[in-house]
Protein backbone atom coordinates (compact mmCIF):
# COMPACT_ATOMS: atom_id res chain seq x y z
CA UNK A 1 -31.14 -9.01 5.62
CA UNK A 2 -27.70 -8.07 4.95
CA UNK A 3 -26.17 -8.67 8.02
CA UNK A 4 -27.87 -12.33 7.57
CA UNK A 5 -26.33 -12.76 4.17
CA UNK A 6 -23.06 -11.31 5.65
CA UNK A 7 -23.15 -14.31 7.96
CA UNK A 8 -23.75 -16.60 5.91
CA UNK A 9 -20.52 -15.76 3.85
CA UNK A 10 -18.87 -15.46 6.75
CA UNK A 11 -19.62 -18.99 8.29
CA UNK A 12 -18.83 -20.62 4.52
CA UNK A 13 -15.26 -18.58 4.76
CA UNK A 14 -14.30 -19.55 8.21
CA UNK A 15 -16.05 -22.88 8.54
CA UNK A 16 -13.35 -24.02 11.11
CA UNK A 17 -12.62 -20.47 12.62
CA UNK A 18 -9.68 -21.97 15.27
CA UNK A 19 -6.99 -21.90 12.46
CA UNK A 20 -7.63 -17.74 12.96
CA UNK A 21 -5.98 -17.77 16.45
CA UNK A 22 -2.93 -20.23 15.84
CA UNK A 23 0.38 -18.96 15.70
CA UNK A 24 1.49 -22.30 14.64
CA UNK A 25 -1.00 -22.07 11.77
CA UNK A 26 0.90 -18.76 10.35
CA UNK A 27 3.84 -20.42 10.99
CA UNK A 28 3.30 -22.78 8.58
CA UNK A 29 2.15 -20.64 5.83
CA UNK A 30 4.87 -18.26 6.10
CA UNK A 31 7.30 -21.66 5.95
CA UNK A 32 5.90 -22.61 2.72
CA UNK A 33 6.18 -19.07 1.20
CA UNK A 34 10.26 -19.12 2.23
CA UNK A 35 10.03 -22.81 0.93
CA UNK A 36 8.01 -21.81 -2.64
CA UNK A 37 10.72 -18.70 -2.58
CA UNK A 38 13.61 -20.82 -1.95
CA UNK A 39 12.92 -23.11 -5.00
CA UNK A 40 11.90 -20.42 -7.20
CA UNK A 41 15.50 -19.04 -6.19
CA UNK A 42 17.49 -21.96 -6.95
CA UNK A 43 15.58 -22.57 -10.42
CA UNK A 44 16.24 -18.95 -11.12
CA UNK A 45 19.71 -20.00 -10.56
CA UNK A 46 20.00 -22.92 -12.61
CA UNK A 47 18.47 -20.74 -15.58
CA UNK A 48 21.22 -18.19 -15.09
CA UNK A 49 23.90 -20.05 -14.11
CA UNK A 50 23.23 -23.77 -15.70
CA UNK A 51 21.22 -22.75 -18.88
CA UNK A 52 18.19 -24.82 -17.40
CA UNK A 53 15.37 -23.78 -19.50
CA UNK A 54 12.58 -22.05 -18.11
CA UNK A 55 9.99 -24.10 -19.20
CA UNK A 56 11.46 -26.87 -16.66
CA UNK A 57 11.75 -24.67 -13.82
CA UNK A 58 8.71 -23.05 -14.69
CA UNK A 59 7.04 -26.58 -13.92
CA UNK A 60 9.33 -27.30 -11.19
CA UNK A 61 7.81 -24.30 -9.46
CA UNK A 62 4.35 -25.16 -10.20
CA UNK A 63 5.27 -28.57 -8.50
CA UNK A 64 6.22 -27.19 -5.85
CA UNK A 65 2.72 -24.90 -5.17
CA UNK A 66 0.98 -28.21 -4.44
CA UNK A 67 3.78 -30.46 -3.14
CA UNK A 68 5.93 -27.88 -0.36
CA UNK A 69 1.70 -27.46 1.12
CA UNK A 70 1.32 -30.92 1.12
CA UNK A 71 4.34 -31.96 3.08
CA UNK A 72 4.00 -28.67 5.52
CA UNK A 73 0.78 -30.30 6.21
CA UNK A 74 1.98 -33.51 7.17
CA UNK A 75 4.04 -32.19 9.59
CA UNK A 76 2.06 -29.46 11.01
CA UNK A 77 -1.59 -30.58 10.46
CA UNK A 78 -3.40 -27.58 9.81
CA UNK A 79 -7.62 -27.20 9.66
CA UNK A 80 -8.36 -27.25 5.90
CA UNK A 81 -11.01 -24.67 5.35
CA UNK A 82 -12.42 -22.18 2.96
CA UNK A 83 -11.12 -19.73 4.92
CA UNK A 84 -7.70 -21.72 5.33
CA UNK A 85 -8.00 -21.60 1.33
CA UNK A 86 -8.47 -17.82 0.80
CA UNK A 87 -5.75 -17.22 3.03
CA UNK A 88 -3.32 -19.29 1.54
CA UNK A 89 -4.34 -17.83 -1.86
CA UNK A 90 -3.68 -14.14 -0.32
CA UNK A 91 -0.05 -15.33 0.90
CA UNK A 92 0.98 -16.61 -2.53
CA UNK A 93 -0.39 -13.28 -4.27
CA UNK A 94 1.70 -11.32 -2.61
CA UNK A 95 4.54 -13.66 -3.36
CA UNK A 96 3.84 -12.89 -7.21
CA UNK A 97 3.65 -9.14 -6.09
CA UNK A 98 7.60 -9.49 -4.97
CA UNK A 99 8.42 -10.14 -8.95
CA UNK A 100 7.08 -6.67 -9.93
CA UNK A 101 9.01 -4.83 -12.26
CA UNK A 102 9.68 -2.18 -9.42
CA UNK A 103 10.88 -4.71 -7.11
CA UNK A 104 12.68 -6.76 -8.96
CA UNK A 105 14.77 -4.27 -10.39
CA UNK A 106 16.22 -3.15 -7.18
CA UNK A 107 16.13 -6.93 -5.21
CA UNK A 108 18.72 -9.18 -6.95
CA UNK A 109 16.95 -12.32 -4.96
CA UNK A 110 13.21 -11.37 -6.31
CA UNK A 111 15.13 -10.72 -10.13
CA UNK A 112 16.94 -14.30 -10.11
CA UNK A 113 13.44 -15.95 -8.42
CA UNK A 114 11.63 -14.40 -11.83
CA UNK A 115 14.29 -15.99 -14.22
CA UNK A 116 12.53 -19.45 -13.19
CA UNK A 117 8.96 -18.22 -13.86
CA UNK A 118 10.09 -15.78 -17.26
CA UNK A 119 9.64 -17.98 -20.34
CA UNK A 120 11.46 -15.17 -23.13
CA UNK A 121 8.40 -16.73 -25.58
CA UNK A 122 5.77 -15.56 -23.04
CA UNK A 123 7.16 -11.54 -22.79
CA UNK A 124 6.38 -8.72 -22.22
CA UNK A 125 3.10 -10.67 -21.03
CA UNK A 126 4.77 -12.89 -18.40
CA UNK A 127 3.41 -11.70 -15.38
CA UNK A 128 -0.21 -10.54 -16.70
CA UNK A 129 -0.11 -13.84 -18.04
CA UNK A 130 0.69 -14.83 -14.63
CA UNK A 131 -0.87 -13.32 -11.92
CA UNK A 132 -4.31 -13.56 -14.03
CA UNK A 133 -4.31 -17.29 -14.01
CA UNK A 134 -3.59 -17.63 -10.49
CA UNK A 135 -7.00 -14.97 -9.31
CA UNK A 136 -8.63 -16.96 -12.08
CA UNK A 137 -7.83 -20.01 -10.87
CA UNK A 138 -8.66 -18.92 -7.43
CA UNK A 139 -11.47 -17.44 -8.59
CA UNK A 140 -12.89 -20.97 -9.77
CA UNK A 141 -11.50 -23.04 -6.74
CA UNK A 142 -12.88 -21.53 -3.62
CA UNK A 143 -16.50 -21.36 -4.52
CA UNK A 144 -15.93 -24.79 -5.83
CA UNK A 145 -14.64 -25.96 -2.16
CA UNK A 146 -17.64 -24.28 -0.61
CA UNK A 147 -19.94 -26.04 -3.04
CA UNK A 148 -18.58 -29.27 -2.79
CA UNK A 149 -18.18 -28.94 1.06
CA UNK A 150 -22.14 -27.89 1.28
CA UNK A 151 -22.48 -31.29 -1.22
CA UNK A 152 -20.65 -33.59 1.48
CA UNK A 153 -17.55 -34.64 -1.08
CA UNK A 154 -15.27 -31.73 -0.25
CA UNK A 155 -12.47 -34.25 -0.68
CA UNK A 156 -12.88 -34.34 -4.63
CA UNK A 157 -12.28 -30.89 -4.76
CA UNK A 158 -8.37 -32.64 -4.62
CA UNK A 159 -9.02 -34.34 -8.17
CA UNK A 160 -8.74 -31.49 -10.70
CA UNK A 161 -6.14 -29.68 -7.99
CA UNK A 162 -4.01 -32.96 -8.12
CA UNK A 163 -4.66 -33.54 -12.52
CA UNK A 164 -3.27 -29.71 -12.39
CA UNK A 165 -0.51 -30.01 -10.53
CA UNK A 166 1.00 -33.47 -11.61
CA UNK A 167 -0.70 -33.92 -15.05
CA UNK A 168 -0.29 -30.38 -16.07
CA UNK A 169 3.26 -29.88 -14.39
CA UNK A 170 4.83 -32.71 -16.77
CA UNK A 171 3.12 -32.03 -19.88
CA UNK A 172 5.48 -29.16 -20.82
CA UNK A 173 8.82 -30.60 -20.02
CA UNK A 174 7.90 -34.11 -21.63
CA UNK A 175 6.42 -31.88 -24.62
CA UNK A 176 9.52 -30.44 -24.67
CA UNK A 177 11.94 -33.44 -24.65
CA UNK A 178 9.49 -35.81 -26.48
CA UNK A 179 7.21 -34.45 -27.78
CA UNK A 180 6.72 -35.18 -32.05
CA UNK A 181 3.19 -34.21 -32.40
CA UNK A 182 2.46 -31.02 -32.58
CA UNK A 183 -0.78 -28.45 -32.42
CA UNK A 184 -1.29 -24.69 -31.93
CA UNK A 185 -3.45 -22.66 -29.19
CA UNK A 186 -3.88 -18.98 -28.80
CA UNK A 187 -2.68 -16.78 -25.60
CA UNK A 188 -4.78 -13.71 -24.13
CA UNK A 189 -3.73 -9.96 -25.89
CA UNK A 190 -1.63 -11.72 -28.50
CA UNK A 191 -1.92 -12.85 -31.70
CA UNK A 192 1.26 -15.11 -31.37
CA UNK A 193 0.04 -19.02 -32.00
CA UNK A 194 2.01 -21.10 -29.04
CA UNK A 195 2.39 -25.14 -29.51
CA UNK A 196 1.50 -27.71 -27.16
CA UNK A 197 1.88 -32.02 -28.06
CA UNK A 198 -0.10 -34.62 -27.70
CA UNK A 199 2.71 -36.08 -25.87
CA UNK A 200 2.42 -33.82 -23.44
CA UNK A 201 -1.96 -33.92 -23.01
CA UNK A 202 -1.09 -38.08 -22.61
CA UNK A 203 0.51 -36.53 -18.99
CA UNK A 204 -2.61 -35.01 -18.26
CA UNK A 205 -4.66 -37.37 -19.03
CA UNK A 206 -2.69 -40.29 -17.16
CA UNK A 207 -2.59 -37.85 -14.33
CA UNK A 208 -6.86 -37.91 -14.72
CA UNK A 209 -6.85 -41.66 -14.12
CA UNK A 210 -4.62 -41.55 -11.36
CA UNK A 211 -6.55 -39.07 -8.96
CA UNK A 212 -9.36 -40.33 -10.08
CA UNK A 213 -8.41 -44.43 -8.84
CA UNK A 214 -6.81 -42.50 -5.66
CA UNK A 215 -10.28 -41.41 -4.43
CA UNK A 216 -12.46 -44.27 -5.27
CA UNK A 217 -13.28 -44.62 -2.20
CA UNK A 218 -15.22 -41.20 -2.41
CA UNK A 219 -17.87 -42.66 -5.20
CA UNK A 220 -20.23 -45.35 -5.84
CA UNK A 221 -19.31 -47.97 -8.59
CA UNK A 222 -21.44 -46.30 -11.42
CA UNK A 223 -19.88 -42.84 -9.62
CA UNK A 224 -16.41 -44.14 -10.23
CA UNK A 225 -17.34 -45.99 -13.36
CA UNK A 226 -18.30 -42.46 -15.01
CA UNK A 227 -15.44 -40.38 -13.54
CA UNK A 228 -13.01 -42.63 -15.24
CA UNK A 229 -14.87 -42.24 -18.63
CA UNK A 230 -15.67 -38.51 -18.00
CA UNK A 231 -13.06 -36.83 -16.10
CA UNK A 232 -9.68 -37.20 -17.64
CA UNK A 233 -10.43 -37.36 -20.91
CA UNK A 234 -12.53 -33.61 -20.50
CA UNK A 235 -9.76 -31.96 -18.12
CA UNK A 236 -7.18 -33.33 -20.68
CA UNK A 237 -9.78 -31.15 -23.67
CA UNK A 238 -9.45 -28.25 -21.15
CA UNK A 239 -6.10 -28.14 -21.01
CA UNK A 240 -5.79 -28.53 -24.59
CA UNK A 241 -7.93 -25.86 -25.47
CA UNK A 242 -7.43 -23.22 -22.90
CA UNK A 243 -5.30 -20.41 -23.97
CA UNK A 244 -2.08 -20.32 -23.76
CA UNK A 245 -0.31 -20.35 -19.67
CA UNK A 246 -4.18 -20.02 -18.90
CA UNK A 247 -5.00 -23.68 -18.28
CA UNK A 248 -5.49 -23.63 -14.61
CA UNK A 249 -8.92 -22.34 -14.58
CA UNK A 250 -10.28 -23.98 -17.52
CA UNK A 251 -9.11 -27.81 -15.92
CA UNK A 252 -10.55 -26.55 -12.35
CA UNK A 253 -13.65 -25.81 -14.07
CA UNK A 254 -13.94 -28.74 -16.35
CA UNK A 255 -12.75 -31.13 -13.77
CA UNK A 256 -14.95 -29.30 -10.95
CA UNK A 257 -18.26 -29.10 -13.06
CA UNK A 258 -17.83 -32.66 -14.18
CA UNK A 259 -17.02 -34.43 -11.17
CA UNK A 260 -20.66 -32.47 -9.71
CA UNK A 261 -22.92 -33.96 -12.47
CA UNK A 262 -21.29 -37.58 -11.69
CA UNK A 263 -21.96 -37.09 -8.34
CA UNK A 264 -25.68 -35.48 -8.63
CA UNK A 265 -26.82 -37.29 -11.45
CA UNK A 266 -25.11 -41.01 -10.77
């Protein structure tokens, strides 16, 4: 019995099990870790350097987690997998692991990467803050992928991944340049109240319509009909009332759970 559960697991993780054996598959996730580093270098420069603030080159990172992927992708298609997703998730884990206080205090290139990531209103809880919402949001996304894959609309998976990455990446900086209206949310192990805008949920929310229209071709008109009401307007509540740097797995749960009742129940 367990060795028949074990396979199970094991046929769900490495659905297309050819990616194992490919150098050129390696390849390409070790380029987009020196890519992901590369940026988080240069931000970490313009912070020092420039006086960017970190809460643009913060998002400029988190930009870069879905777009440097992306484009890899195109150029060196890769088999997309729930094991391909673990994996990835393992490489960029130990990418946070190179801005530990032990390292980064002896590497000068892991210190300046952290200036683009170190918001001075989210210390000392930066990386906790951090590194938690990443395994969270991991945490959420694979067994999502699995369950969607098993489902037959693996592909929507994409929707709260892309209303993260776009909607959630410009909410910040345009909350921070525009943004007029004002409320408060908490943060984990602190009692400090942190502001976000309305100005900056419109971004997410905008972002919701977009992904949504992009995979239209995925649903059936009432499908699409409801994910247009449904899903923007609840990932946009998600991010809006997760906790503060912790929105990632609150919108990949939201999005995830309520693009599987339009889809089950439409």
């Amino acid at each position: 019995m367990v060795e028949e559960r074990f396979g199970i697991v094991a046929t769900a993780l490495f659905d297309h099990s050819s990616w194992v054996e490919s150098p050129m598959f390696w390849l390409a996730e070790l380029l987009k870790m020196a890519l992901l580093g590369g940026i988080a270098y240069g931000g970490g420069l313009l912070v020092q350097h420039r006086g960017w603030k970190v809460n643009y080159t913060r998002k400029i990172n988190f930009f870069a987690l879905y777009l440097v992927p992306m484009l890899v992708d195109q150029l060196q298609p890769a088999a997309h997998s729930t094991g391909t997703t673990v994996v990835r998730a393992v490489f960029f884990m130990l990418l946070m692991l190179f801005f530990i206080r032990p390292v980064r205090e002896r590497l000068v290139l892991a210190s300046t990467m952290f200036l683009s990531y170190d918001r001075p209103e989210d210390r000392p809880h930066t990386m906790f803050w951090l590194t938690t919402q990443l395994l969270a949001g991991y945490a959420v996304l694979i067994p999502m992928r699995v369950l969607f894959l098993k489902l037959g609309f693996a592909e929507l998976v994409f929707i709260p991944i892309l209303v993260h990455g776009i909607g959630d990446g410009l909410a910040e900086p345009v909350g921070v340049r525009f943004g007029k209206h004002k409320y408060s949310c908490r943060a984990l192990l602190s009692t400090r109240r942190y502001t976000r805008s309305l100005e900056g949920s419109s971004c997410v929310f905008m972002a919701g319509l977009i992904a949504v229209v992009s995979f239209h071709a995925s649903f059936t008109a009432p499908q699409f009909v409801g994910a247009l009401l449904v899903v923007p307007i609840s990932i946009t509540l998600a991010e809006a009332f997760s906790p503060h740097t912790w929105d990632t797995p609150y919108m990949f749960l939201v999005g995830g759970g309520t693009l599987l009742g339009i889809m089950k129940l439409l």
